[in-house]
Protein backbone atom coordinates (compact mmCIF):
# COMPACT_ATOMS: atom_id res chain seq x y z
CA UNK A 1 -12.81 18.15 60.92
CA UNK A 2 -13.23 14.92 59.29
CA UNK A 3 -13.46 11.84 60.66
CA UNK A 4 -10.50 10.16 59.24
CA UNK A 5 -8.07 13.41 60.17
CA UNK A 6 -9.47 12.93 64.10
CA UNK A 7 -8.70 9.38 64.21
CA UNK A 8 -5.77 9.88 62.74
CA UNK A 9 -4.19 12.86 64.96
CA UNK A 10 -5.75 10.33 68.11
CA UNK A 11 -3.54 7.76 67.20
CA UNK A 12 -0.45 10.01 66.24
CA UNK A 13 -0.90 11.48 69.63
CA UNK A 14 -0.85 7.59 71.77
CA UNK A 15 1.20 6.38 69.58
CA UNK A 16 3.90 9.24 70.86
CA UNK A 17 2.70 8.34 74.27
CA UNK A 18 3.67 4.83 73.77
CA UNK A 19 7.18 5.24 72.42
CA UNK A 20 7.98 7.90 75.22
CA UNK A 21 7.08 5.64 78.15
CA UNK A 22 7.48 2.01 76.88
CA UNK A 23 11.17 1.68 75.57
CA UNK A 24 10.89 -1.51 75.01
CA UNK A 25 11.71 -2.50 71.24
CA UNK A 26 15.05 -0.26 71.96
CA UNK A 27 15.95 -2.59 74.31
CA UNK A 28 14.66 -5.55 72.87
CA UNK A 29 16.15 -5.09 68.89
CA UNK A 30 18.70 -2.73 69.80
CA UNK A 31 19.81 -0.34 66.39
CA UNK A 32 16.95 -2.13 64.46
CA UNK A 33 14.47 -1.59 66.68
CA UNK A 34 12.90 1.25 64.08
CA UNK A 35 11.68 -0.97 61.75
CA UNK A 36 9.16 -2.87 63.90
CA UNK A 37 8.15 0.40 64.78
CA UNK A 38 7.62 1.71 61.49
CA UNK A 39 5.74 -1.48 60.43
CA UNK A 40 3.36 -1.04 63.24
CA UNK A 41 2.97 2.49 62.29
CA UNK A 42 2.22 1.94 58.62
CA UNK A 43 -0.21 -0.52 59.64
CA UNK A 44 -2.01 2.01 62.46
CA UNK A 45 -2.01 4.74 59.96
CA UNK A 46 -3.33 2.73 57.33
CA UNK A 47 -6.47 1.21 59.35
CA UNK A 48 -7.11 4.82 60.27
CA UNK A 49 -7.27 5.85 56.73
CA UNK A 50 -9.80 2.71 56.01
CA UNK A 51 -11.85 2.75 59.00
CA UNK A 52 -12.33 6.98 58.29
CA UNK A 53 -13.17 6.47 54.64
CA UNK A 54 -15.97 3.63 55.75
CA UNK A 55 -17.05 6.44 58.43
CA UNK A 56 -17.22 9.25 56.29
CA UNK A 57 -19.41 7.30 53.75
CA UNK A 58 -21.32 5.78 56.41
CA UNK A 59 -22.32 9.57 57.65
CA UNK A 60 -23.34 10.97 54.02
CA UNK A 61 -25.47 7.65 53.77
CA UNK A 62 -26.85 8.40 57.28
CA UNK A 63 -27.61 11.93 56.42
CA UNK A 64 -29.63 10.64 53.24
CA UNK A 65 -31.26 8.66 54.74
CA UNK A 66 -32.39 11.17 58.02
CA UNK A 67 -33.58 13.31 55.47
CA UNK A 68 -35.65 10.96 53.73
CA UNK A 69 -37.40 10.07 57.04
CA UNK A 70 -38.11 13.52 57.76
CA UNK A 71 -40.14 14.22 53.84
């Protein structure tokens, strides 16, 4: 599994946790309380997608440069 997908299903996962157990924005912005939600989402999501592109090139580089080492 790739980096990126990992992260991402990790976060997918607490971020369920968090709306399940911390009502809070319902309470707080009433009816409009999904958009605050699905700005903080986006925004999760999207770092997820960024900081598993930068890992996934970071571990081909890596590799390179193990097997360099090694000849």
């Amino acid at each position: 599994m790739r980096p990126a997908a990992l992260l991402f299903s990790s976060l997918r996962w607490v971020f369920s946790l968090y709306l399940e157990n911390f009502p809070i924005y319902q309470t707080i912005y009433g009816a409009v309380s999904a958009v605050p939600i699905f700005v903080v989402w986006m925004y999760l999501s999207w770092a997820m997608v960024l900081i598993g592109a930068v890992v996934t090139a970071s571990l081909s580089e890596w590799q390179d440069m193990t097997i360099a080492d090694r000849g």
